[in-house]
C-alpha atoms as a PDB file:
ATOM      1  CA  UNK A   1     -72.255   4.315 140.449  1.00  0.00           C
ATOM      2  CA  UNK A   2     -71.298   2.472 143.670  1.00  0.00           C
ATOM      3  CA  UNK A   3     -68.887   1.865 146.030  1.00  0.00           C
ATOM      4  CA  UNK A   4     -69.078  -1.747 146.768  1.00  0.00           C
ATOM      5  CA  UNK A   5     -66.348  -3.961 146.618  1.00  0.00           C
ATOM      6  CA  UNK A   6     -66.413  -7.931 146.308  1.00  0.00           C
ATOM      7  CA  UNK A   7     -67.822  -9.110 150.032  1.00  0.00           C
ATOM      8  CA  UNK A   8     -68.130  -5.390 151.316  1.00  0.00           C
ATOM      9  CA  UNK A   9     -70.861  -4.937 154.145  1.00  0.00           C
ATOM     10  CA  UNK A  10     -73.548  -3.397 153.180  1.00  0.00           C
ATOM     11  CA  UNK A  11     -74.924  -1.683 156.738  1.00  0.00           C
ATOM     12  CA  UNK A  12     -78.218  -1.191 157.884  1.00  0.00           C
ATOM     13  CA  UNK A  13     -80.229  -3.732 155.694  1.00  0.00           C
ATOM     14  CA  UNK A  14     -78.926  -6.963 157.266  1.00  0.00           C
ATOM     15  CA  UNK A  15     -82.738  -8.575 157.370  1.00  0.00           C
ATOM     16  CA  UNK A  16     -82.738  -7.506 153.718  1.00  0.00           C
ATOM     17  CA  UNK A  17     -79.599  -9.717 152.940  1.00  0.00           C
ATOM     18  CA  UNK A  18     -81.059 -12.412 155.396  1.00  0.00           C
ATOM     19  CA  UNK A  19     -84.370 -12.148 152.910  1.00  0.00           C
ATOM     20  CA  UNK A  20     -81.971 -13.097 149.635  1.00  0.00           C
ATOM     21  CA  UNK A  21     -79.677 -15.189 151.432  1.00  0.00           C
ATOM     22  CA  UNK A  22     -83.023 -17.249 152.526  1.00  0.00           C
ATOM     23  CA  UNK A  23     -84.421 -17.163 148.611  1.00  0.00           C
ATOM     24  CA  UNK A  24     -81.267 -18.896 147.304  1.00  0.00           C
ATOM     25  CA  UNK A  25     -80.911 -21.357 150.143  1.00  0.00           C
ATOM     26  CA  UNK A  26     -84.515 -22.475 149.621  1.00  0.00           C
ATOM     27  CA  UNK A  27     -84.698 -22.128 146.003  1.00  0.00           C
ATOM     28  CA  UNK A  28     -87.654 -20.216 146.124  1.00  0.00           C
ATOM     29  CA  UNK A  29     -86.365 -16.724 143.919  1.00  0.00           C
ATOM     30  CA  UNK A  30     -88.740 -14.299 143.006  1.00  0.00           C
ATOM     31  CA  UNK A  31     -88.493 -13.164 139.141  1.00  0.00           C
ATOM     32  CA  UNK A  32     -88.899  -9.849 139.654  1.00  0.00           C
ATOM     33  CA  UNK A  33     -87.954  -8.107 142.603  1.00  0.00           C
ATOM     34  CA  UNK A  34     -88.482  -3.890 142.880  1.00  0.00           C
ATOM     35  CA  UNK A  35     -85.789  -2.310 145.663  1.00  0.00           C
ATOM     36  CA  UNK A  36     -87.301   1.169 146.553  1.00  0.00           C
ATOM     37  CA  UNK A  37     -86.639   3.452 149.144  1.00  0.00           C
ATOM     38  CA  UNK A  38     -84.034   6.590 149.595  1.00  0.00           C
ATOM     39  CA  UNK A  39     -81.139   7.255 146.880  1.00  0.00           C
ATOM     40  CA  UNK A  40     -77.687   6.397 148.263  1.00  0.00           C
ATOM     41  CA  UNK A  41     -78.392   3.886 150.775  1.00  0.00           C
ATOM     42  CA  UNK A  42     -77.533   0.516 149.537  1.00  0.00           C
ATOM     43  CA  UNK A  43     -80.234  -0.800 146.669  1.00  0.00           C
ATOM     44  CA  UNK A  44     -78.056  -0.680 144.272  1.00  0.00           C
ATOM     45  CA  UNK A  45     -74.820  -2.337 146.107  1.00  0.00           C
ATOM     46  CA  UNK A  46     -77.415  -5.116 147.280  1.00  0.00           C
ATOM     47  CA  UNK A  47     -78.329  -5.854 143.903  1.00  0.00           C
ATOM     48  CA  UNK A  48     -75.099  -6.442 142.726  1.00  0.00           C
ATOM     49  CA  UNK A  49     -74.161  -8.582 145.624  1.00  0.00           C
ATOM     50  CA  UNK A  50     -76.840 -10.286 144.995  1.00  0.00           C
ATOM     51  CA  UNK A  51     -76.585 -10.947 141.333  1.00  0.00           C
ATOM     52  CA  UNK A  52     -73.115 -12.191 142.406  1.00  0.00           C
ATOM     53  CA  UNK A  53     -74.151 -14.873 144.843  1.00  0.00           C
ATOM     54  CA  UNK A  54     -76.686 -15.930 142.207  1.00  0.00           C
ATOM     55  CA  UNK A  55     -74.247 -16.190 138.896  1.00  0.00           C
ATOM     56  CA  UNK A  56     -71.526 -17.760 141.322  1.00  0.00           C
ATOM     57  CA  UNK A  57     -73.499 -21.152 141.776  1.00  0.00           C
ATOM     58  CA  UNK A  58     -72.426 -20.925 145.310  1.00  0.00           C
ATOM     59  CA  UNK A  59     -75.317 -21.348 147.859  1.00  0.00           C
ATOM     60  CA  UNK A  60     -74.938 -19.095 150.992  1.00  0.00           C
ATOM     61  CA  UNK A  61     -73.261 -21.507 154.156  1.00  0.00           C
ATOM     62  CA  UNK A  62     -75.756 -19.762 156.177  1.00  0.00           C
ATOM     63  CA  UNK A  63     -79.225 -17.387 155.722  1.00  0.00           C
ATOM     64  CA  UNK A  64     -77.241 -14.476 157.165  1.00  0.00           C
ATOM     65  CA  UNK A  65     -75.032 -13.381 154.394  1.00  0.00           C
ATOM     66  CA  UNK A  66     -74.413 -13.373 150.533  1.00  0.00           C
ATOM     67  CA  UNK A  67     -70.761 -13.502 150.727  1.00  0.00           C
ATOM     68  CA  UNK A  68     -68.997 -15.815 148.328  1.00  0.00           C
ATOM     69  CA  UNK A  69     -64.655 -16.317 148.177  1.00  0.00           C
ATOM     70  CA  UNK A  70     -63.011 -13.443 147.434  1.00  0.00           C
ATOM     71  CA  UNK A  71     -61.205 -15.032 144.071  1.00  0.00           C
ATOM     72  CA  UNK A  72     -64.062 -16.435 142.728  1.00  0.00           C
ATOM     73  CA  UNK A  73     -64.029 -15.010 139.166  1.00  0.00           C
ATOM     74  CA  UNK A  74     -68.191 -13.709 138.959  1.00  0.00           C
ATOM     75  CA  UNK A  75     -66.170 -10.432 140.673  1.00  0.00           C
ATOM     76  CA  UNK A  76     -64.220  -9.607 137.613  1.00  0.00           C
ATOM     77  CA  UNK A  77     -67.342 -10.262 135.348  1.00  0.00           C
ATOM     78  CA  UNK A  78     -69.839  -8.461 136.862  1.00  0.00           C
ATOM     79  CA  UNK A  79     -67.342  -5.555 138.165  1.00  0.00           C
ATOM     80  CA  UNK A  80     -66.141  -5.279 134.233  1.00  0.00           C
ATOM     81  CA  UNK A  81     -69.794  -5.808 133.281  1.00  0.00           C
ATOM     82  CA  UNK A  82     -68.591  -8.594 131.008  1.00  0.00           C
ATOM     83  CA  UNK A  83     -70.447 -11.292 132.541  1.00  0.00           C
ATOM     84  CA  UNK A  84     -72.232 -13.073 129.871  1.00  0.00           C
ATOM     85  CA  UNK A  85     -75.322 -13.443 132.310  1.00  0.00           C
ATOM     86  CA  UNK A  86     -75.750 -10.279 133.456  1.00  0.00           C
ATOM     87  CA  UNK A  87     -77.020  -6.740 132.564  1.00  0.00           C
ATOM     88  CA  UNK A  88     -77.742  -3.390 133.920  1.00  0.00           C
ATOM     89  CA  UNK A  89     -79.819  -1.091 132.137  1.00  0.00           C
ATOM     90  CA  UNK A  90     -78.600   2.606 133.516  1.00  0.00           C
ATOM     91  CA  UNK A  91     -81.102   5.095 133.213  1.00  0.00           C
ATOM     92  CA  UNK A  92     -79.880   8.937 132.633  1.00  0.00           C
ATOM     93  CA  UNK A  93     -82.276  12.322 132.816  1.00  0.00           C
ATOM     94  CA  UNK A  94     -83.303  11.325 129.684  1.00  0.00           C
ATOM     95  CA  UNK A  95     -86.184   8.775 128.783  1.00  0.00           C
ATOM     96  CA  UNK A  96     -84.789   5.388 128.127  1.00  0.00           C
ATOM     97  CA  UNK A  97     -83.862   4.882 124.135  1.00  0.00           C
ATOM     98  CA  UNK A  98     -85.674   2.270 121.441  1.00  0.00           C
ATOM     99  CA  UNK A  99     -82.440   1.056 121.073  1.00  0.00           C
ATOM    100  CA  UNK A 100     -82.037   0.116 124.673  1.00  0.00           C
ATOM    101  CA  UNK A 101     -85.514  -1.112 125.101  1.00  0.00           C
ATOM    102  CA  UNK A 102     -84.279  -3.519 122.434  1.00  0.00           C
ATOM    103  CA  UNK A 103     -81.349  -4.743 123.788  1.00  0.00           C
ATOM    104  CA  UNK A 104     -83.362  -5.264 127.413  1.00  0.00           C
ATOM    105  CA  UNK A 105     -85.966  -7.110 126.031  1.00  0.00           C
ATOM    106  CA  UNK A 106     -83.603  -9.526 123.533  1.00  0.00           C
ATOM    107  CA  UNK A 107     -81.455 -10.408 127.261  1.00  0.00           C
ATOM    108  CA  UNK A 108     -84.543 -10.928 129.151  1.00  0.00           C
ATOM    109  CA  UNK A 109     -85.303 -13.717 126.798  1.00  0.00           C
ATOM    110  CA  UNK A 110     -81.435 -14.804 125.915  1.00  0.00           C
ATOM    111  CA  UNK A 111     -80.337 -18.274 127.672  1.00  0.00           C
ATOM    112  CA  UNK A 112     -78.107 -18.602 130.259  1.00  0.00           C
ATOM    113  CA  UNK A 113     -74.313 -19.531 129.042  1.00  0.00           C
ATOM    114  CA  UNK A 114     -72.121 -19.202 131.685  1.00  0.00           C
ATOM    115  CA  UNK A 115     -74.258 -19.642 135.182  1.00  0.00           C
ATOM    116  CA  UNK A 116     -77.502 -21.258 135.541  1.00  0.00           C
ATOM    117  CA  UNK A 117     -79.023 -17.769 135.879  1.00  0.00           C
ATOM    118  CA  UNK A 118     -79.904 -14.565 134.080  1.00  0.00           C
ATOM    119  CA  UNK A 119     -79.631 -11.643 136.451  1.00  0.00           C
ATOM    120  CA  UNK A 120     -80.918  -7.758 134.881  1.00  0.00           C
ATOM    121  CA  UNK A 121     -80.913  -4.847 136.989  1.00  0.00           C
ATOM    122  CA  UNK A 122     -83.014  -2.125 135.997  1.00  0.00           C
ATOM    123  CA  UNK A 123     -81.772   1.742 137.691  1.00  0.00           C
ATOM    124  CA  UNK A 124     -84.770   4.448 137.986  1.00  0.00           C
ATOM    125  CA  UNK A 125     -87.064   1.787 136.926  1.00  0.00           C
ATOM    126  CA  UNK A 126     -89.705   4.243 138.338  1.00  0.00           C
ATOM    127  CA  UNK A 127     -89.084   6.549 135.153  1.00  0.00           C
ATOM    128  CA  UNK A 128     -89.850   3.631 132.851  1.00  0.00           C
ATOM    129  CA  UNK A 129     -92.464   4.281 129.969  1.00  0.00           C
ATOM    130  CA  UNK A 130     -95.681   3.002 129.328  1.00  0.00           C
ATOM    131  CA  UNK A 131     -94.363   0.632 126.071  1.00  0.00           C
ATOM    132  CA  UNK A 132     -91.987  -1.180 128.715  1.00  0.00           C
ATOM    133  CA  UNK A 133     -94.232  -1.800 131.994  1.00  0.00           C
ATOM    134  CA  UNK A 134     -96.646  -3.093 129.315  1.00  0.00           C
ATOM    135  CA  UNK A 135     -93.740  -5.451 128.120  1.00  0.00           C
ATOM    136  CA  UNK A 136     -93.083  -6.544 131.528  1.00  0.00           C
ATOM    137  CA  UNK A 137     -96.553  -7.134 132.259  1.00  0.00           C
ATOM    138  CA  UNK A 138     -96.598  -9.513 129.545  1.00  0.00           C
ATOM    139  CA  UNK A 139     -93.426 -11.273 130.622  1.00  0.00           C
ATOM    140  CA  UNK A 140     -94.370 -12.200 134.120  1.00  0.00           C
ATOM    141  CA  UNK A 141     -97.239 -13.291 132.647  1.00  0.00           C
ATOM    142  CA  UNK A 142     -94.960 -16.309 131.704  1.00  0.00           C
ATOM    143  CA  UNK A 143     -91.781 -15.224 133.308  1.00  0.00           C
ATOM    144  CA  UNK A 144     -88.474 -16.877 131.389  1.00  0.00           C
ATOM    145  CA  UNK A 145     -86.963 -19.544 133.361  1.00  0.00           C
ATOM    146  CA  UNK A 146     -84.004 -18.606 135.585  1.00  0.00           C
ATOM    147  CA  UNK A 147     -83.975 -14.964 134.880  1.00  0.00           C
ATOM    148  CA  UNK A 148     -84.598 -12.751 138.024  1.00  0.00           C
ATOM    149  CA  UNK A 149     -85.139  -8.804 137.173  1.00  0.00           C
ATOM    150  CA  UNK A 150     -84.059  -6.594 139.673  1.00  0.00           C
ATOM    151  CA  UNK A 151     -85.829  -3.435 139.211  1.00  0.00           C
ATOM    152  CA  UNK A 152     -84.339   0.018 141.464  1.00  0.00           C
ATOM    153  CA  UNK A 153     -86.028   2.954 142.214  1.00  0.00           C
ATOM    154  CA  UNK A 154     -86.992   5.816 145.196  1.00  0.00           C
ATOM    155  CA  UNK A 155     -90.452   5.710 144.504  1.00  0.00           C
ATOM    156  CA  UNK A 156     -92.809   2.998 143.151  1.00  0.00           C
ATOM    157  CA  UNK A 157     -95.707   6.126 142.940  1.00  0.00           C
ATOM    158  CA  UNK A 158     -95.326   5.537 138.934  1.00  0.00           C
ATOM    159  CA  UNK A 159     -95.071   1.711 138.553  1.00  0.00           C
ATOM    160  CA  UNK A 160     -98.255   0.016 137.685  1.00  0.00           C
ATOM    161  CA  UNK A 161    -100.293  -1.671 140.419  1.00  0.00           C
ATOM    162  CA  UNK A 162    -100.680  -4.589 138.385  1.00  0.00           C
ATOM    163  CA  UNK A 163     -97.093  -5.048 137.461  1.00  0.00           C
ATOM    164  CA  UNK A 164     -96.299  -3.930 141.857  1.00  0.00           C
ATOM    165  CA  UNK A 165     -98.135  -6.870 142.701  1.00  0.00           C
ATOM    166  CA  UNK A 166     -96.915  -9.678 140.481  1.00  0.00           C
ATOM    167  CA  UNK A 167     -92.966  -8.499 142.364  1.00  0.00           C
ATOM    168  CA  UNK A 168     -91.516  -9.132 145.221  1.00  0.00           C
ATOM    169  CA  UNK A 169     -91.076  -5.578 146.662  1.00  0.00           C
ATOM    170  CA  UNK A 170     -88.141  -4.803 149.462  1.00  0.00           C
ATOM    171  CA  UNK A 171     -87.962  -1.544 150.771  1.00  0.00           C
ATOM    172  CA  UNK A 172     -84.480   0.228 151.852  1.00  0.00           C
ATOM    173  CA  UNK A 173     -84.736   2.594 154.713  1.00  0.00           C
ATOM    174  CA  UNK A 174     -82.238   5.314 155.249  1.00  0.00           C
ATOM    175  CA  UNK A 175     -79.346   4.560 157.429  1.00  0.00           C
ATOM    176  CA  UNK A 176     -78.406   6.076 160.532  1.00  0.00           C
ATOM    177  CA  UNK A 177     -76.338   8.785 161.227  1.00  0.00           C
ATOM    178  CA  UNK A 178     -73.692   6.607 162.646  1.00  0.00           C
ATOM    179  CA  UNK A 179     -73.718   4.050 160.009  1.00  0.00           C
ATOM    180  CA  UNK A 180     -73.016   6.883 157.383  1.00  0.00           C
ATOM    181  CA  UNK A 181     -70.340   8.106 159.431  1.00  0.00           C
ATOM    182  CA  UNK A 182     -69.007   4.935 160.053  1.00  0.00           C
ATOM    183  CA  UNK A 183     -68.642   3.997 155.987  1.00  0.00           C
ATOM    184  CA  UNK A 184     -67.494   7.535 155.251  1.00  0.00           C
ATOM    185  CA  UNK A 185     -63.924   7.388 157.918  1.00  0.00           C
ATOM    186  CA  UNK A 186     -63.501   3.827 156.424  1.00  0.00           C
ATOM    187  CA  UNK A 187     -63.065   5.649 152.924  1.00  0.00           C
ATOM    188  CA  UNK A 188     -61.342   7.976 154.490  1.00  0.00           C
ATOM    189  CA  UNK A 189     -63.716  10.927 153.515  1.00  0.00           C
ATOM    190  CA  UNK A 190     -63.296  13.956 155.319  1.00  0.00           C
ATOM    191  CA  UNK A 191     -65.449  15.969 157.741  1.00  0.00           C
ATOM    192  CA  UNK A 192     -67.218  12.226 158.065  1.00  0.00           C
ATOM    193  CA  UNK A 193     -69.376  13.156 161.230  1.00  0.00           C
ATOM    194  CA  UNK A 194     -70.369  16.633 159.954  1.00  0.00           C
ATOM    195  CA  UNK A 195     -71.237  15.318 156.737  1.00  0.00           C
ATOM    196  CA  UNK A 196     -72.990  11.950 157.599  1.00  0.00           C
ATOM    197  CA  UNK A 197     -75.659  14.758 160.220  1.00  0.00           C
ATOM    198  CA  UNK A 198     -76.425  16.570 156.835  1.00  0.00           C
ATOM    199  CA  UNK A 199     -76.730  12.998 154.878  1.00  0.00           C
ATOM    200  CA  UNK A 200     -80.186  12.434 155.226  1.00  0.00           C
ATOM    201  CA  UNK A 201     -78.876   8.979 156.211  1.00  0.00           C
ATOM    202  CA  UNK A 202     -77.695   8.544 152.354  1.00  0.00           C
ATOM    203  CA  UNK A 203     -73.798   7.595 151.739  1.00  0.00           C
ATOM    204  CA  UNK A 204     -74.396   8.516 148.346  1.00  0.00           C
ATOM    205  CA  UNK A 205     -75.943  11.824 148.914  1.00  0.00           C
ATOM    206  CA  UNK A 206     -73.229  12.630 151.539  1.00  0.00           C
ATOM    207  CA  UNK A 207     -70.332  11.375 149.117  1.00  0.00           C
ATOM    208  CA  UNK A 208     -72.180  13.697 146.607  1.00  0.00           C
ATOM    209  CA  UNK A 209     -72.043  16.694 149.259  1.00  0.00           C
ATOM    210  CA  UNK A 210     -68.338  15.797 150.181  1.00  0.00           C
ATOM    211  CA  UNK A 211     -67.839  16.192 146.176  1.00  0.00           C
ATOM    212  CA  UNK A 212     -70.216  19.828 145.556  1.00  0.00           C
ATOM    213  CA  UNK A 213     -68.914  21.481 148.814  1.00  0.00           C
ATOM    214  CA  UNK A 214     -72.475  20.613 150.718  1.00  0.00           C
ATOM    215  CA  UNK A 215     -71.274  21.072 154.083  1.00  0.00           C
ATOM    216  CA  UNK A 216     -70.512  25.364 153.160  1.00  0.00           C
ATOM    217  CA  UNK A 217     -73.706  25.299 151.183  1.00  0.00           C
ATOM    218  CA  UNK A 218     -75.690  23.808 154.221  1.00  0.00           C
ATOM    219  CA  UNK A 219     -74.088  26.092 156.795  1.00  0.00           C
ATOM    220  CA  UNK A 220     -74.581  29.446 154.882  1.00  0.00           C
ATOM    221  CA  UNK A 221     -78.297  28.393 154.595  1.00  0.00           C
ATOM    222  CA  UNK A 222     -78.909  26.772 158.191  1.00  0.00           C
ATOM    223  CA  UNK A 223     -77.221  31.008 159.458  1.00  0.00           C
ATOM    224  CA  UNK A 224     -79.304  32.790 156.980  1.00  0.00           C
ATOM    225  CA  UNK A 225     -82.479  31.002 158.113  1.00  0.00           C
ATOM    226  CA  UNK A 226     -81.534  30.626 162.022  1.00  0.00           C
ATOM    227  CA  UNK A 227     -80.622  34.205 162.605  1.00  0.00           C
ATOM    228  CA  UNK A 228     -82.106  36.174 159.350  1.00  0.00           C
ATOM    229  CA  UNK A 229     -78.716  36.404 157.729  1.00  0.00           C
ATOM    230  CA  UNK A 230     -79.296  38.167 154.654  1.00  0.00           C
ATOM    231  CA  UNK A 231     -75.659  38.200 153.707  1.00  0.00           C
ATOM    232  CA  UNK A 232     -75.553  34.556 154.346  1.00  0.00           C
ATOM    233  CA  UNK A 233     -78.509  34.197 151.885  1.00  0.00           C
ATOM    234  CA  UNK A 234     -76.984  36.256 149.170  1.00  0.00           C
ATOM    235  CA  UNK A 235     -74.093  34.114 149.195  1.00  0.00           C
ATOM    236  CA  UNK A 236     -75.796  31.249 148.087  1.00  0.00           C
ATOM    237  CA  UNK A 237     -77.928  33.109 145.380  1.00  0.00           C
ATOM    238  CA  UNK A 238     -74.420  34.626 143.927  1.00  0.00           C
ATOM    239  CA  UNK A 239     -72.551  31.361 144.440  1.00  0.00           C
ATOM    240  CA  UNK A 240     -74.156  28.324 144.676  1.00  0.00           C
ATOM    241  CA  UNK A 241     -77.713  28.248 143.113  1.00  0.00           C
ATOM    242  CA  UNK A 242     -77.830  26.808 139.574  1.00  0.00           C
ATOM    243  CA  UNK A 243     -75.532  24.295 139.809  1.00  0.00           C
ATOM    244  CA  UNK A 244     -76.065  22.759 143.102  1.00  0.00           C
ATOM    245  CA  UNK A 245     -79.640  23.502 143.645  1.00  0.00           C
ATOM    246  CA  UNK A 246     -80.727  19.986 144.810  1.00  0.00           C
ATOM    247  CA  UNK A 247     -78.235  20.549 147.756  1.00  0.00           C
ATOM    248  CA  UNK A 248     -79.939  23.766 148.153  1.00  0.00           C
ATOM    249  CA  UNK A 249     -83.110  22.323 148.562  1.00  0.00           C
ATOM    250  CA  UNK A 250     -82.133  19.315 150.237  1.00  0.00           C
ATOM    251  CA  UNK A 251     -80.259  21.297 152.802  1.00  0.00           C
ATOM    252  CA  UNK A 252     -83.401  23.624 153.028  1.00  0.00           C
ATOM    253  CA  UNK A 253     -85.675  21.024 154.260  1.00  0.00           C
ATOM    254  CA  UNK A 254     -83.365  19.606 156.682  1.00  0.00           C
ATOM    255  CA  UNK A 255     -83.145  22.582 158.398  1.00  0.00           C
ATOM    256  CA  UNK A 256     -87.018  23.193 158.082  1.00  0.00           C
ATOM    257  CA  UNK A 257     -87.502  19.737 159.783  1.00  0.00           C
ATOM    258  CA  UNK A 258     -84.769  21.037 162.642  1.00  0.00           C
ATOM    259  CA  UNK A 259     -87.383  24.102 162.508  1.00  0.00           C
ATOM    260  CA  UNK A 260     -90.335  22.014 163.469  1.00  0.00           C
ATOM    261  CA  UNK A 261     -88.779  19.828 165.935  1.00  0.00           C
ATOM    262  CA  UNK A 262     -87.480  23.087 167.882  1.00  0.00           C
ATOM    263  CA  UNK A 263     -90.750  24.520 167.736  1.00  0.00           C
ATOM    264  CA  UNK A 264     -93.034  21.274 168.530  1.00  0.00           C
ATOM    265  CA  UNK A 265     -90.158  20.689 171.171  1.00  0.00           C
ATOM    266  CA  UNK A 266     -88.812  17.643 170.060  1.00  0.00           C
ATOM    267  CA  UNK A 267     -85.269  18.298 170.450  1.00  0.00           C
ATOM    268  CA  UNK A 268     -83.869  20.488 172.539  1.00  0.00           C
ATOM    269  CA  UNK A 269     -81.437  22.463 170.360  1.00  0.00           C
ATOM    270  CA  UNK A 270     -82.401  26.330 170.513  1.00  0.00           C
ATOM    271  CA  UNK A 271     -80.835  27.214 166.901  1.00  0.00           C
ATOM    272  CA  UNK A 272     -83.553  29.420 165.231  1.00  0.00           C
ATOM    273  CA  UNK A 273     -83.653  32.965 166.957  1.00  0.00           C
ATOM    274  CA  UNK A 274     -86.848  32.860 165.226  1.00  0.00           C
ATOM    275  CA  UNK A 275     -90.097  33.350 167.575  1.00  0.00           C
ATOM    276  CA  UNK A 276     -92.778  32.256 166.584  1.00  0.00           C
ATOM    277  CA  UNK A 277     -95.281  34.745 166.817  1.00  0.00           C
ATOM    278  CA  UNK A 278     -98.891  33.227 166.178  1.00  0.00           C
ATOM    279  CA  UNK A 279    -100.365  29.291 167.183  1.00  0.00           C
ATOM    280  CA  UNK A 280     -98.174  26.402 166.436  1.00  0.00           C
ATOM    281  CA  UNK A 281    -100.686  25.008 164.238  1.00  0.00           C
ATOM    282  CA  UNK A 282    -100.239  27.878 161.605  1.00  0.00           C
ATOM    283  CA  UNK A 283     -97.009  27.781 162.189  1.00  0.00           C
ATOM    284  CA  UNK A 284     -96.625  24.349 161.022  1.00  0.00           C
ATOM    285  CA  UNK A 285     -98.813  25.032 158.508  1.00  0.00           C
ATOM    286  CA  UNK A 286     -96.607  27.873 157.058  1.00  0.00           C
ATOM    287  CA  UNK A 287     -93.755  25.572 156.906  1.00  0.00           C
ATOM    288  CA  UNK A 288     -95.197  22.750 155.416  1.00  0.00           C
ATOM    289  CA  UNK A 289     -96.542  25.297 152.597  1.00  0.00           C
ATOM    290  CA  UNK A 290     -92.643  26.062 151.960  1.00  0.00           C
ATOM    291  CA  UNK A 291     -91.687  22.427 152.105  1.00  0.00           C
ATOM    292  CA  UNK A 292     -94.584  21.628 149.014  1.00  0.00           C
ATOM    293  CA  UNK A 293     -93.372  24.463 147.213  1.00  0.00           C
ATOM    294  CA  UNK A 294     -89.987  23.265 147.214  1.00  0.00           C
ATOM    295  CA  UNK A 295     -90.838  19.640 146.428  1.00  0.00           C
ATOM    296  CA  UNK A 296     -92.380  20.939 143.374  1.00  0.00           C
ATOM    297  CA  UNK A 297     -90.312  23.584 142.046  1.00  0.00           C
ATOM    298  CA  UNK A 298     -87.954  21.438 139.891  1.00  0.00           C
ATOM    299  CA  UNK A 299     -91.211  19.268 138.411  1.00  0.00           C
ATOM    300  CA  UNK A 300     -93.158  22.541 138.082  1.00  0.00           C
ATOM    301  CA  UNK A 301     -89.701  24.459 136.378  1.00  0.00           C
ATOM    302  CA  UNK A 302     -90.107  27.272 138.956  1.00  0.00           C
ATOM    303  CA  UNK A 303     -87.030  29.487 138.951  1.00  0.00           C
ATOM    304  CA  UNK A 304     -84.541  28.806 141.525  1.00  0.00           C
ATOM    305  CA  UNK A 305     -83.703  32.406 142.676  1.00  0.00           C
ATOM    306  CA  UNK A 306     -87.286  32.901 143.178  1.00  0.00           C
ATOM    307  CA  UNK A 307     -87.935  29.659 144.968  1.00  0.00           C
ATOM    308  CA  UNK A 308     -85.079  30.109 147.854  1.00  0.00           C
ATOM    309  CA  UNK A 309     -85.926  34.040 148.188  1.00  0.00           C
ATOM    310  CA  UNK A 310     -90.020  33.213 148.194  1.00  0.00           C
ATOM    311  CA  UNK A 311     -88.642  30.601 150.717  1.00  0.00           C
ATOM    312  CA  UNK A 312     -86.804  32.782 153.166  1.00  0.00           C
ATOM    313  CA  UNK A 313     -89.162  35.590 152.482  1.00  0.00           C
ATOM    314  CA  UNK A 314     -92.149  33.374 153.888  1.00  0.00           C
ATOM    315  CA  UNK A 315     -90.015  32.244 156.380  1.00  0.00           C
ATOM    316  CA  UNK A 316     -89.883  35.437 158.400  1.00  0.00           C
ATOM    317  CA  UNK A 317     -93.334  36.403 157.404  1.00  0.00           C
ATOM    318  CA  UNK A 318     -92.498  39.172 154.895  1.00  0.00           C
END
């Protein structure tokens, strides 16, 4: 799930913290709050942390930080998810169950017995149905007292407007390159620097690489589409395709973007033996063609083995 730990820092999103530190300190909390923005870089950690300060009684000592002692006992609780106050609703593939729905709904409206508040996180809250935003809707209508609904997702493209502008929305950005790096030699992870380049400034997406052998995948890929390596293509399609096709794809349009900024000269790297042989503007809009395609093709149930040879195919203008 995550990789937080008690009073771990949580890097990059330090305003963020400043934001919840400043909600407590003041009182003033928000009873639903959405955290969008990339997978893997520290919505769901913050959350927690959050939830923590909150169900701990302990105010922040300063606007800067939610850290509370290390022995206090909300740790255990909320670690062991057997904090009376608190609940996550995890989200799988699948479409979230009656039963569930149930049980969210019955410790929305359940008293605090422990702490003075009810914290519940919501995961992929974008993938919600219809029956529950509805629910919601009607529930920050008159929102329970001292309950606070955390609700996580990438996207808020599916959330209703009307239920995005009763929230208090904070959006994650992805982390640097550096920062990746920085949390991935203090788990002592590997290949941290080549890893945290192919992140997409995600820890959880790079821990997810480290774990699916990402850093072969992208390299096999990044030679078959830098020097038309047709052997390095036919790797992947015989080794890697069906079960580690959102690397694939991920790794596929990280090396398209290298593509354009080579081409549109905004780095300086001269990978791609490529030349490109009509205006930049068709060019671009080649690429960008590939890049939908591929955004699509797990929605749209294209087949894989089609998708990545259509993709190096078009590519090199066959």
């Amino acid at each position: 799930m995550s990789f937080i730990s008690k009073n771990m820092k949580i890097l990059g999103h330090n305003k963020i913290e400043k934001e919840l530190a400043h909600a407590i300190i003041s009182e003033k909390i928000f009873p639903t709050w959405i955290f969008s923005g990339p997978f893997g870089v520290g919505k769901y950690s913050m959350a927690i942390k959050f939830a923590k300060c909150l169900l701990s009684g302990i105010k922040p000592e300063s606007d800067f930080s939610l850290d509370i002692p290390e022995n206090n006992k909300v740790h255990k609780l909320i670690d062991s998810r057997i904090h009376p106050d608190f609940f996550i609703l995890e989200q799988s593939e699948d479409n979230i169950s009656i039963n569930d729905t149930r049980e969210l709904m019955q410790r929305i409206y359940k008293m605090p017995t422990m702490s003075k508040w009810r914290v519940i996180i919501i995961e992929n809250a974008s993938r919600l149905n219809k029956n529950i935003y509805n629910s919601f809707l009607k529930i920050l209508e008159e929102p329970p007292e001292n309950t606070v609904i955390i609700m996580i997702c990438q996207s808020t493209g599916n959330i209703p407007k009307t239920l995005l502008s009763r929230a208090n929305r904070v959006f994650f950005s992805a982390l640097t390159n550096e920062q990746v790096e920085s949390v991935l030699i203090d788990m002592k992870i590997k290949n941290a620097q080549e890893l945290s380049k192919i992140s997409n400034g995600s820890i959880g997406y790079a821990l997810y690489l480290n774990d699916h052998k990402g850093i072969d995948i992208f390299n096999k890929l990044l030679d078959a589409f830098s020097t038309y390596n047709k052997k390095s293509l036919q790797y992947i399609l015989e080794n890697n395709l069906n079960g580690n096709f959102r690397i694939i794809k991920e790794s596929l349009l990280t090396i398209l973007k290298m593509y354009i900024e080579q081409i549109t000269q905004v780095s300086n790297n001269q990978i791609f033996k490529k030349t490109v042989t009509c205006s930049i503007e068709s060019e671009l809009k080649k690429i960008m063609e590939i890049i939908s395609m591929l955004n699509k093709s797990e929605s749209l149930m294209l087949d894989k083995q089609v998708v990545l040879a259509y993709s190096f195919e078009k590519f090199f203008d066959f």
